[in-house]
PDB file of N, CA and C in Angstrom:
ATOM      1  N   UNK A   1      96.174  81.148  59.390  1.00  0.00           N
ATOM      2  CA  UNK A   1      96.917  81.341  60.626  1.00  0.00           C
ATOM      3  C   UNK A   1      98.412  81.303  60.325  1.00  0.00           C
ATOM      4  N   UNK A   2      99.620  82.646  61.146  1.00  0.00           N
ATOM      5  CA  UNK A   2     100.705  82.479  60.713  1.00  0.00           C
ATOM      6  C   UNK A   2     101.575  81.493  61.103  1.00  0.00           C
ATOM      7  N   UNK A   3     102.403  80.316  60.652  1.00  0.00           N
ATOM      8  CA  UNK A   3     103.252  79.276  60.768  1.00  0.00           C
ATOM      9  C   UNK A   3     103.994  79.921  62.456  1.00  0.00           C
ATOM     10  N   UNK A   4     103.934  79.035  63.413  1.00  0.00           N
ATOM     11  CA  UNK A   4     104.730  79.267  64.789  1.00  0.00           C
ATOM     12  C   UNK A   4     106.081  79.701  64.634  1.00  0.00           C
ATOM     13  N   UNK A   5     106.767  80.402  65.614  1.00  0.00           N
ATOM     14  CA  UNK A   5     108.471  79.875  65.309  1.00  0.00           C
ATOM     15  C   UNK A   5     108.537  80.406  66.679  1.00  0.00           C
ATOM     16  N   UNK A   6     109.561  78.680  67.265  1.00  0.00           N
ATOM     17  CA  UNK A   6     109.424  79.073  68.652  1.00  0.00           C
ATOM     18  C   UNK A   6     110.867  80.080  68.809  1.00  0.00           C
ATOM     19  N   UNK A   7     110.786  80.573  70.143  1.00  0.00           N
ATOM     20  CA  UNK A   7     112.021  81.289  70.681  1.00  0.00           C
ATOM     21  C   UNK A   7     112.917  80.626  71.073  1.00  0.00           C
ATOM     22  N   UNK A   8     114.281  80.914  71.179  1.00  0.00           N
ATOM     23  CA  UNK A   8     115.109  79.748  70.901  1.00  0.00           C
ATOM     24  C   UNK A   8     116.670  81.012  72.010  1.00  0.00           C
ATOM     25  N   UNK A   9     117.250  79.914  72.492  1.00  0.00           N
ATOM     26  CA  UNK A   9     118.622  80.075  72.732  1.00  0.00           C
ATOM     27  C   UNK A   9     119.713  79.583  71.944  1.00  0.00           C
ATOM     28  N   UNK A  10     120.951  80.204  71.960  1.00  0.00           N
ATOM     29  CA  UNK A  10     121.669  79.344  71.208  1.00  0.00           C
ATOM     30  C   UNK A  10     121.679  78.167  71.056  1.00  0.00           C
ATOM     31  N   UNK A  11     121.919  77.452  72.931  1.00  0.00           N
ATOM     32  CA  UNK A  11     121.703  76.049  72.466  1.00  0.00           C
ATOM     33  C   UNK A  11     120.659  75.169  72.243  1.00  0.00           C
ATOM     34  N   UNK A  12     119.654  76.177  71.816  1.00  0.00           N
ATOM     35  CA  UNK A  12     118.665  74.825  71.148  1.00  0.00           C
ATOM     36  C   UNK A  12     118.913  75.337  69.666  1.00  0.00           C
ATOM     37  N   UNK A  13     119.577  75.839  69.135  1.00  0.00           N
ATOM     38  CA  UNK A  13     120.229  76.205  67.717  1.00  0.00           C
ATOM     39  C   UNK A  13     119.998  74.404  66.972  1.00  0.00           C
ATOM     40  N   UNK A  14     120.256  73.150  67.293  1.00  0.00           N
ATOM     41  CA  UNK A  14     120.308  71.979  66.594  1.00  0.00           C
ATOM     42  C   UNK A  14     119.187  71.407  67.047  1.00  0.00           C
ATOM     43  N   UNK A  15     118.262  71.683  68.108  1.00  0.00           N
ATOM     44  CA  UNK A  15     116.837  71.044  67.825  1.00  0.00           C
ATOM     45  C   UNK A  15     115.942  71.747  66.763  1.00  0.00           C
ATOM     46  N   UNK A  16     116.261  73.109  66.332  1.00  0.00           N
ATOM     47  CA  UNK A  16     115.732  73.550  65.196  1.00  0.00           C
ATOM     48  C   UNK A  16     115.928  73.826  64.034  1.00  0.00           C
ATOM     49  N   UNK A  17     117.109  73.118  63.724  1.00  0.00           N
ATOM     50  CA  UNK A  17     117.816  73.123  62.328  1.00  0.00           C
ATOM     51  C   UNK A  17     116.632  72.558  61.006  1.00  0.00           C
ATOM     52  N   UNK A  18     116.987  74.297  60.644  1.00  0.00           N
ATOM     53  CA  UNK A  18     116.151  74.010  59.569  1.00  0.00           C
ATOM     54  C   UNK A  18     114.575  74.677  59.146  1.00  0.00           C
ATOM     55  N   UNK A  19     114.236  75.036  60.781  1.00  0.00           N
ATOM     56  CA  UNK A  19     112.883  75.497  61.051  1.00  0.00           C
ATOM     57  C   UNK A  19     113.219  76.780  61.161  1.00  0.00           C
ATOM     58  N   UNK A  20     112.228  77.954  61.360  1.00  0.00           N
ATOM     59  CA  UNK A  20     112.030  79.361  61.202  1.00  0.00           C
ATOM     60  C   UNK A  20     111.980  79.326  62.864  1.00  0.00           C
ATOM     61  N   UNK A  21     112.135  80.134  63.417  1.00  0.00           N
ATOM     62  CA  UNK A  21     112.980  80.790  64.912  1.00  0.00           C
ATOM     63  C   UNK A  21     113.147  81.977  65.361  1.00  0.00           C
ATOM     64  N   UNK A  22     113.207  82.413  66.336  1.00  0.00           N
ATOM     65  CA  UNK A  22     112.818  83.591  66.974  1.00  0.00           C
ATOM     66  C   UNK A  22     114.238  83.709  68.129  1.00  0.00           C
ATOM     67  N   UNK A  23     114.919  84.274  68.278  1.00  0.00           N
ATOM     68  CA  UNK A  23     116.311  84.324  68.637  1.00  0.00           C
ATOM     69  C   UNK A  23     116.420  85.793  69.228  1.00  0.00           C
ATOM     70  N   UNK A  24     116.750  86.191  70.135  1.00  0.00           N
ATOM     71  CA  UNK A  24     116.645  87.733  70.879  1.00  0.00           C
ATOM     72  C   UNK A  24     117.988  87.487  71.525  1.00  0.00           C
ATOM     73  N   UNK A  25     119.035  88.927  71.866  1.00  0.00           N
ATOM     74  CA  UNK A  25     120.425  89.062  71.909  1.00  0.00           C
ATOM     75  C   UNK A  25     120.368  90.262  71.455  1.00  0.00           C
ATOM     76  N   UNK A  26     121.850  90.132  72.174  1.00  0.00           N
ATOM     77  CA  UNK A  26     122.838  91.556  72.352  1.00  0.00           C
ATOM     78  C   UNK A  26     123.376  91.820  71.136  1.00  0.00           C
ATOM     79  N   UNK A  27     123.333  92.684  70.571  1.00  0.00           N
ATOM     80  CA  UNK A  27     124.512  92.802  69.537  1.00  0.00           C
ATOM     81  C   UNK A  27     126.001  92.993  69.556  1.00  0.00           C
ATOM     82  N   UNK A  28     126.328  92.089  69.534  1.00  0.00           N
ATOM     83  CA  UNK A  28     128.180  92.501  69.620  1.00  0.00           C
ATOM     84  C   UNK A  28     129.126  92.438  68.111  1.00  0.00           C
ATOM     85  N   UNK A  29     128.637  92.349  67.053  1.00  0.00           N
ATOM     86  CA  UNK A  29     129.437  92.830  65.783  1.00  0.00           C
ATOM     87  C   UNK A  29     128.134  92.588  65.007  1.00  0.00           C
ATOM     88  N   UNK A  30     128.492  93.611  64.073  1.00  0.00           N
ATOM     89  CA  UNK A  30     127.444  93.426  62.948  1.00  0.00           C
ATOM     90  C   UNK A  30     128.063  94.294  61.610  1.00  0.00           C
ATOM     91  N   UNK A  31     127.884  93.986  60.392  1.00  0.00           N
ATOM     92  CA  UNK A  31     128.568  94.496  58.937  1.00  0.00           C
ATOM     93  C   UNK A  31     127.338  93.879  58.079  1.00  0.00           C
ATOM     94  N   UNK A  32     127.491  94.561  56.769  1.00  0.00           N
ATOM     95  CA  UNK A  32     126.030  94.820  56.427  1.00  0.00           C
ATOM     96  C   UNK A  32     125.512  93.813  55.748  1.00  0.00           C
ATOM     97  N   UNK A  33     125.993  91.830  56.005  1.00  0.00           N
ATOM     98  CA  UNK A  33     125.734  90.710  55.887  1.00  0.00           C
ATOM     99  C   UNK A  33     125.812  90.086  56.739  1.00  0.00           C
ATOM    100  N   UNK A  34     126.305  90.095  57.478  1.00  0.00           N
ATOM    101  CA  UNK A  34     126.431  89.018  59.129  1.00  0.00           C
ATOM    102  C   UNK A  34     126.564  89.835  60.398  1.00  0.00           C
ATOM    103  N   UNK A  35     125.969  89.343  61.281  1.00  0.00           N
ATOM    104  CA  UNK A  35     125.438  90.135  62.578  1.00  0.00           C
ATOM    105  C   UNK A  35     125.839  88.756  63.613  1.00  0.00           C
ATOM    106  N   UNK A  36     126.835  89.307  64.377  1.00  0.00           N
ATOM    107  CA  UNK A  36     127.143  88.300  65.992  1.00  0.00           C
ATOM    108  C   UNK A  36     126.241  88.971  67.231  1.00  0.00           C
ATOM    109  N   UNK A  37     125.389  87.830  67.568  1.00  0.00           N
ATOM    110  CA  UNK A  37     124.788  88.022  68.895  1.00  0.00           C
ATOM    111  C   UNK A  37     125.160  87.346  69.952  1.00  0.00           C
ATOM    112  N   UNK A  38     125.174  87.837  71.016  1.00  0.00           N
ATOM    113  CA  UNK A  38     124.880  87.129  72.191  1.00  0.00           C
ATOM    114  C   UNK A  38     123.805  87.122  73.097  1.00  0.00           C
ATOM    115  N   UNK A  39     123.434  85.362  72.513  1.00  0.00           N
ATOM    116  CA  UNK A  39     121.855  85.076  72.955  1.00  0.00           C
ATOM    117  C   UNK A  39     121.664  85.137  74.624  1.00  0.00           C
ATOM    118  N   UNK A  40     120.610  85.081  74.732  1.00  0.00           N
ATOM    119  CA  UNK A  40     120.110  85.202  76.225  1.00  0.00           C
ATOM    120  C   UNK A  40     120.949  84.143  77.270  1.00  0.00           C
ATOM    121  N   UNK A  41     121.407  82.755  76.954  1.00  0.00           N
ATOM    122  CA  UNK A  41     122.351  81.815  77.279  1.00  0.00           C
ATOM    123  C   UNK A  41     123.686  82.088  77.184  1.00  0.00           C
ATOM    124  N   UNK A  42     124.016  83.413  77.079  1.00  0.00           N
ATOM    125  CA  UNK A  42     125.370  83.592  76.826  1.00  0.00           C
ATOM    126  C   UNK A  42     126.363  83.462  75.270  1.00  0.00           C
ATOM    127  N   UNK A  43     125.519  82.140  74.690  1.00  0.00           N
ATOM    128  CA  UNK A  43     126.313  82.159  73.426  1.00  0.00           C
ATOM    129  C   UNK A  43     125.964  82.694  72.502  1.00  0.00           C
ATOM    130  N   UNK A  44     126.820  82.468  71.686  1.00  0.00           N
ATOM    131  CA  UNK A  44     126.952  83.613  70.497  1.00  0.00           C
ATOM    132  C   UNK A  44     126.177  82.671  69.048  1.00  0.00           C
ATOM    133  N   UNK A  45     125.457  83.769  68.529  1.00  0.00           N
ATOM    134  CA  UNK A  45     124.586  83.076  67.147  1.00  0.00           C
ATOM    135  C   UNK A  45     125.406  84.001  66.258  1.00  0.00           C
ATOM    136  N   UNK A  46     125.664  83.771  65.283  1.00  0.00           N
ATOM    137  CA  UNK A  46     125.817  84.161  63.424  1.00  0.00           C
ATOM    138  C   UNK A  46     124.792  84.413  62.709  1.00  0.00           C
ATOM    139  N   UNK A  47     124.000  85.321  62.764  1.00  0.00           N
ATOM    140  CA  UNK A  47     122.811  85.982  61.909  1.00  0.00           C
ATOM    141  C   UNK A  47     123.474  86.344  60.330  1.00  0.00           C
ATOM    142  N   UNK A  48     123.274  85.943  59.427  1.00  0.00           N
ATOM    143  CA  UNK A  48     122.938  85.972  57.908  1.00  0.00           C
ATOM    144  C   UNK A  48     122.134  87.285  57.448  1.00  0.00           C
ATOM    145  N   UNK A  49     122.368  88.169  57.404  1.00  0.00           N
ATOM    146  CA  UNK A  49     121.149  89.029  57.525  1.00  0.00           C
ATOM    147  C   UNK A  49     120.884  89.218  55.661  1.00  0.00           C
ATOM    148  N   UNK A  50     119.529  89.859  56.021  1.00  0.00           N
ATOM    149  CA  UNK A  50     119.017  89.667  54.605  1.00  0.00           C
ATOM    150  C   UNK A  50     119.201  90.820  53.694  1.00  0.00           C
ATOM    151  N   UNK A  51     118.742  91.268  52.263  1.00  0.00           N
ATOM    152  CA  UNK A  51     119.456  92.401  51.421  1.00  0.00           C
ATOM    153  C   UNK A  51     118.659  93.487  52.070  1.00  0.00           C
ATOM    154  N   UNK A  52     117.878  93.560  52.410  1.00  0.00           N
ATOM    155  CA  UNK A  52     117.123  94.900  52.912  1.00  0.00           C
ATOM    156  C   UNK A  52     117.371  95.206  54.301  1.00  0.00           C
ATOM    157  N   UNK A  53     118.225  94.492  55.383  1.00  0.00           N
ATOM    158  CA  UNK A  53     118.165  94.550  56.473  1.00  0.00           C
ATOM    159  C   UNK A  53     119.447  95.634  56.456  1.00  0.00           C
ATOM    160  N   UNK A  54     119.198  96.707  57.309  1.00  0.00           N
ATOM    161  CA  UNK A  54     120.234  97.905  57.246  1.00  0.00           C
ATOM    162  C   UNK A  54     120.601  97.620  58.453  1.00  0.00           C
ATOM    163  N   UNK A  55     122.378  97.870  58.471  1.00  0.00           N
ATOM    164  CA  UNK A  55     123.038  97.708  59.484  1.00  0.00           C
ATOM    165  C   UNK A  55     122.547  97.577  60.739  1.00  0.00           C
ATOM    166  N   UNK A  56     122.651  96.796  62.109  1.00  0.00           N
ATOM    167  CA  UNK A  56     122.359  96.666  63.274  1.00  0.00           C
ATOM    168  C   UNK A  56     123.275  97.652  64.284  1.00  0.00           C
ATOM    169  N   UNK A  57     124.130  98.086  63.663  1.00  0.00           N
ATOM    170  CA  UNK A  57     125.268  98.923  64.250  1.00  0.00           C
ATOM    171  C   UNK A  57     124.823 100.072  65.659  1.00  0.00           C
ATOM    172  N   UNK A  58     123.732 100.448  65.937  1.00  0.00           N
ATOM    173  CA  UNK A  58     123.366 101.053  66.490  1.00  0.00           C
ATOM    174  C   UNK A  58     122.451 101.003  67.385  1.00  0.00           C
ATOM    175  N   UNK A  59     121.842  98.959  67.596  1.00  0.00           N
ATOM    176  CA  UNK A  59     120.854  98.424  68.675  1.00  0.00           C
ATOM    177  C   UNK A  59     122.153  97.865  69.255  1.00  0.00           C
ATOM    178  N   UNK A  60     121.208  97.692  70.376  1.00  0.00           N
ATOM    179  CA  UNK A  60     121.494  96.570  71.742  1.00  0.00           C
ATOM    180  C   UNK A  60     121.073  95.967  71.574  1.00  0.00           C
ATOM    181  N   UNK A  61     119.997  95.633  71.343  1.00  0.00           N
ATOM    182  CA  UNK A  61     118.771  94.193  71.653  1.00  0.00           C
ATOM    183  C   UNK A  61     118.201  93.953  70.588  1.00  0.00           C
ATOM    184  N   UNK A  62     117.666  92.960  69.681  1.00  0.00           N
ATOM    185  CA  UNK A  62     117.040  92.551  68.516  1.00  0.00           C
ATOM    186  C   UNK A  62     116.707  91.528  69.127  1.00  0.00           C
ATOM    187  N   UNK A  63     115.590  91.207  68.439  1.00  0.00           N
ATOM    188  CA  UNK A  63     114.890  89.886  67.883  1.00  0.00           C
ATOM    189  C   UNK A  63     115.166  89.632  66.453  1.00  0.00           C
ATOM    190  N   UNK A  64     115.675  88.040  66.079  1.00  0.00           N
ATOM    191  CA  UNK A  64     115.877  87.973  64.814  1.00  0.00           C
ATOM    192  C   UNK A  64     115.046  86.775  64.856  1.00  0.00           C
ATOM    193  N   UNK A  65     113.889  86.933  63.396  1.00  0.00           N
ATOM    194  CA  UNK A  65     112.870  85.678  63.086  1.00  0.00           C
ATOM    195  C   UNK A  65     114.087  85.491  61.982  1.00  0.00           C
ATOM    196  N   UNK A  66     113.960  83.892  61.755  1.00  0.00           N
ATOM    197  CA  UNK A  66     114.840  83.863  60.684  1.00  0.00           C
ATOM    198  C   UNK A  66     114.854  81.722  60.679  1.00  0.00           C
ATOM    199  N   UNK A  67     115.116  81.150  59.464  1.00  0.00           N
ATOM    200  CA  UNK A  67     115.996  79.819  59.326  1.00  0.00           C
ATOM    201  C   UNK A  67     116.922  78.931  60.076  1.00  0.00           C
ATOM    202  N   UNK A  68     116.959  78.625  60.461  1.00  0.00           N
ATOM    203  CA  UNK A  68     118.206  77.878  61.254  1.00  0.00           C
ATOM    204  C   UNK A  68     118.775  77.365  59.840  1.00  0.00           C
ATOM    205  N   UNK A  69     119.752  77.264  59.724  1.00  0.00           N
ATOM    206  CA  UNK A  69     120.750  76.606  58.425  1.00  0.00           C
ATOM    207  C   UNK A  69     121.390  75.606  59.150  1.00  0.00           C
ATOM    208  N   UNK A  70     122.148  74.378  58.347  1.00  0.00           N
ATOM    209  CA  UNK A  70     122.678  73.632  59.016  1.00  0.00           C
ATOM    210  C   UNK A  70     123.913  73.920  59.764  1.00  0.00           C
ATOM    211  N   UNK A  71     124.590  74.781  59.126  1.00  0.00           N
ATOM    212  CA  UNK A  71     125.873  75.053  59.740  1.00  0.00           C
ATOM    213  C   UNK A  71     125.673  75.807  61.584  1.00  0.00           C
ATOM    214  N   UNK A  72     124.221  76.169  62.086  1.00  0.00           N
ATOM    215  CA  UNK A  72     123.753  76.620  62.763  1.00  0.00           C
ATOM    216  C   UNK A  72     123.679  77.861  63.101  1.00  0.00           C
ATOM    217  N   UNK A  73     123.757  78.511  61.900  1.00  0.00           N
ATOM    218  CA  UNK A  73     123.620  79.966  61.502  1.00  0.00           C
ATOM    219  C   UNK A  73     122.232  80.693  61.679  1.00  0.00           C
ATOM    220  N   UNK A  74     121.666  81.649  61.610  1.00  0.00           N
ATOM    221  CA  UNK A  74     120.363  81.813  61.589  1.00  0.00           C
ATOM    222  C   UNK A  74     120.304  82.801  60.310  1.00  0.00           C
ATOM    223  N   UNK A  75     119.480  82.387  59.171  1.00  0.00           N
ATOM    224  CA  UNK A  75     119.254  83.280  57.766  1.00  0.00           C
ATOM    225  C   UNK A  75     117.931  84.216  58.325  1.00  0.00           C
ATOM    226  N   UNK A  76     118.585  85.330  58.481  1.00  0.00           N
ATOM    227  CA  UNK A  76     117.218  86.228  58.696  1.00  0.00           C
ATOM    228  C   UNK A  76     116.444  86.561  58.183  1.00  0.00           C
ATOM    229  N   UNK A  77     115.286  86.439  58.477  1.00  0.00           N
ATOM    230  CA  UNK A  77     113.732  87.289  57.736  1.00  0.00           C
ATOM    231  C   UNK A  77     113.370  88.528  57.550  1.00  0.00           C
ATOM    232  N   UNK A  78     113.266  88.521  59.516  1.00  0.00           N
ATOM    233  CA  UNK A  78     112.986  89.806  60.241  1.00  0.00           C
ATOM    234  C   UNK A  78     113.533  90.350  61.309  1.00  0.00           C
ATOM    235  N   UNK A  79     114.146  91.441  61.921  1.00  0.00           N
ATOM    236  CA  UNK A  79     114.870  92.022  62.961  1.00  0.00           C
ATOM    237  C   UNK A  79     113.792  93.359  63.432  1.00  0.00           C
ATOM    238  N   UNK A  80     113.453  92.635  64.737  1.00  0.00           N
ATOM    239  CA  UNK A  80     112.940  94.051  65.645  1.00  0.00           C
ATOM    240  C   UNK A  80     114.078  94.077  66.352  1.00  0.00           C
ATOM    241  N   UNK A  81     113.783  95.821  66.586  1.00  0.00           N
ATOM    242  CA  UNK A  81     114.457  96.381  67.680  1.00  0.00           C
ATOM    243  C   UNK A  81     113.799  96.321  69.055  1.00  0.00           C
ATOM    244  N   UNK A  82     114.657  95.810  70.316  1.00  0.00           N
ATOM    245  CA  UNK A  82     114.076  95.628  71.248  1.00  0.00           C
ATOM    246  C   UNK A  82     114.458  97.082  72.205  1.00  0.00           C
ATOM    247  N   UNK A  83     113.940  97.089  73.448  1.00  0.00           N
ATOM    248  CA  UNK A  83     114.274  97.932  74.380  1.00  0.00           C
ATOM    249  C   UNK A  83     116.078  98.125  75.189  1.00  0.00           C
ATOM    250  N   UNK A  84     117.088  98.735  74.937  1.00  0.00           N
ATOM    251  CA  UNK A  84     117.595  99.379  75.848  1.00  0.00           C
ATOM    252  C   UNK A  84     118.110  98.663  77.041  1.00  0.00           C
ATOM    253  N   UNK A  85     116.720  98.054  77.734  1.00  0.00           N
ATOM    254  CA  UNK A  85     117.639  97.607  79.006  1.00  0.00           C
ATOM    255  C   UNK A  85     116.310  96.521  79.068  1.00  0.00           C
ATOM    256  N   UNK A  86     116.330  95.383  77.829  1.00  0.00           N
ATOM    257  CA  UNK A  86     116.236  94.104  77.482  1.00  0.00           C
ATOM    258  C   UNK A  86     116.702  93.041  78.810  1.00  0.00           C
ATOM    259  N   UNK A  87     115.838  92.592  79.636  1.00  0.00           N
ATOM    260  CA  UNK A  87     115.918  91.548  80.815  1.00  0.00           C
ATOM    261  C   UNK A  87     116.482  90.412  80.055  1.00  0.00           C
ATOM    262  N   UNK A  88     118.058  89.479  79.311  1.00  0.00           N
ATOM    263  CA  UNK A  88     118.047  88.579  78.836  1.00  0.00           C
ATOM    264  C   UNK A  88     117.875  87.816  79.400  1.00  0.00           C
ATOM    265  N   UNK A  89     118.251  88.033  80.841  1.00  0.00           N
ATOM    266  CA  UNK A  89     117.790  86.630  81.823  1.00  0.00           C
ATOM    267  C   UNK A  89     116.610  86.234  82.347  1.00  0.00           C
ATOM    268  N   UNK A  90     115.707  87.302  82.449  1.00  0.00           N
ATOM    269  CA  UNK A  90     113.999  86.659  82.310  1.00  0.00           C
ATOM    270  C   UNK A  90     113.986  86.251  81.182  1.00  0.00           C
ATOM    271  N   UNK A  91     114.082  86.726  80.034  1.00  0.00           N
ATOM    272  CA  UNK A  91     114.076  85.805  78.867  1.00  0.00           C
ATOM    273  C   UNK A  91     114.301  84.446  78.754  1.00  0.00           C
ATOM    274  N   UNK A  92     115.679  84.165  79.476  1.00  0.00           N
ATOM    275  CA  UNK A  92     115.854  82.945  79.394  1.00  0.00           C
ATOM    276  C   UNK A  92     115.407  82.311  79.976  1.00  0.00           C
ATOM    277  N   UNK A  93     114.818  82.766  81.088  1.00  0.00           N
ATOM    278  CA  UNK A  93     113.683  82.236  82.103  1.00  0.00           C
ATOM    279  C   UNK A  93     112.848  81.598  81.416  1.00  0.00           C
ATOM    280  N   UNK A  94     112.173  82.091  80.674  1.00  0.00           N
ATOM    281  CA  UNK A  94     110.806  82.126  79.834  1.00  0.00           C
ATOM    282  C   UNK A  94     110.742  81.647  78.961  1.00  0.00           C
ATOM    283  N   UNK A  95     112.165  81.187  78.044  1.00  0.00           N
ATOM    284  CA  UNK A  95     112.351  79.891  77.144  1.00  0.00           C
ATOM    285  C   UNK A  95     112.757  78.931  78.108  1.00  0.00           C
ATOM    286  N   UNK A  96     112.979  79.046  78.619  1.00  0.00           N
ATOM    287  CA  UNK A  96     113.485  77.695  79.255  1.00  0.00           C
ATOM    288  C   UNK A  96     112.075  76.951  80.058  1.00  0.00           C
ATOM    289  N   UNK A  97     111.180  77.490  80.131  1.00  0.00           N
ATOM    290  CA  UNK A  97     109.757  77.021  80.571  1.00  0.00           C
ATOM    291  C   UNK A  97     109.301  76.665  79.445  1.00  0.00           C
ATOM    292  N   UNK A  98     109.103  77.255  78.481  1.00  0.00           N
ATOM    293  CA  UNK A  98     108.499  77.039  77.500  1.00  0.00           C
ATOM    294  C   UNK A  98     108.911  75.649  76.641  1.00  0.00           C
ATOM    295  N   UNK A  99     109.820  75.490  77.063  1.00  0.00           N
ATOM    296  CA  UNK A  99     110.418  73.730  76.557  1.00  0.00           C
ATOM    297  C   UNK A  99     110.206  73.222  77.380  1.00  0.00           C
ATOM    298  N   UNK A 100     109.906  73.439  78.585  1.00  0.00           N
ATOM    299  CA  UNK A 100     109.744  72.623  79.689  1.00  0.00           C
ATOM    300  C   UNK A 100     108.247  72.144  79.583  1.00  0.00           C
ATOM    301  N   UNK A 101     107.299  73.298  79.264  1.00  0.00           N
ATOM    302  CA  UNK A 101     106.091  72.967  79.482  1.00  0.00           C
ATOM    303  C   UNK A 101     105.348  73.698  78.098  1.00  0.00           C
ATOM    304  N   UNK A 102     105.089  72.974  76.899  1.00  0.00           N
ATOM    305  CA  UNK A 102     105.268  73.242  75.449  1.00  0.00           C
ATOM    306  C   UNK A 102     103.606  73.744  75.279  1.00  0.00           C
ATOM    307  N   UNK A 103     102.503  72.945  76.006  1.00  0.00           N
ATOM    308  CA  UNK A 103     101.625  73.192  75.902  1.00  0.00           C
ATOM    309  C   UNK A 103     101.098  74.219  76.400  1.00  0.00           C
ATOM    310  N   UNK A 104     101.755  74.768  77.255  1.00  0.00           N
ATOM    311  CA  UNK A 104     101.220  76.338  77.512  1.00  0.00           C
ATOM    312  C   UNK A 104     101.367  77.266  76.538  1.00  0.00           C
ATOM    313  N   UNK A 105     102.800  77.082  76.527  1.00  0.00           N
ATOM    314  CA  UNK A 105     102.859  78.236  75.155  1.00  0.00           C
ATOM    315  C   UNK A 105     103.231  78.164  74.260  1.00  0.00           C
ATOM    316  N   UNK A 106     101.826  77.442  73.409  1.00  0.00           N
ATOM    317  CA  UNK A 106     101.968  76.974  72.240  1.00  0.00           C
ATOM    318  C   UNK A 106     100.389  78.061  71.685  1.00  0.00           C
TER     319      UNK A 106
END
């Protein structure tokens, strides 16, 4: 069975330091090692991106699976491309339950 990684807003960026994570956002800068998002909460994450990951320059919306590092960076794994016109605020809806109530969606 594959290892969990929950979905995360920026600010739960330090309850998962360290663990593998699931992070969805806007793209607002990206160069072909570090990628700035803005997570579903408004703030902004620092994606690490990895040697095979080709520029983001041209999404709106990603999902990045990836590390939390201590500095509270996220070292990426994996980047899907999401949809266009990405609901971040049901999203955040929907993490924000999901910490609320862990055993559902777990």
């Amino acid at each position: 069975m594959e290892a969990q990684s929950p979905r995360i807003t920026s600010a739960l960026l330090t309850k998962y330091r360290g663990q593998i994570v699931r992070c969805v956002g806007r793209v607002l800068q990206t160069s072909n090692i570090v990628a700035t998002l803005e997570a579903c909460d408004q703030g902004q994450v620092t994606v690490h991106l990895g040697p095979d990951t080709t520029t983001l320059t041209l999404l709106k919306y990603v999902e990045v699976v990836g590390r939390v590092s201590d500095d509270l960076t996220i070292k990426e794994h994996m980047t899907y491309q999401l949809s266009d016109n990405f609901d971040l605020n049901l999203y955040k809806s929907v993490i924000e339950k999901a910490q609320k109530y862990p055993d559902i969606f777990s």
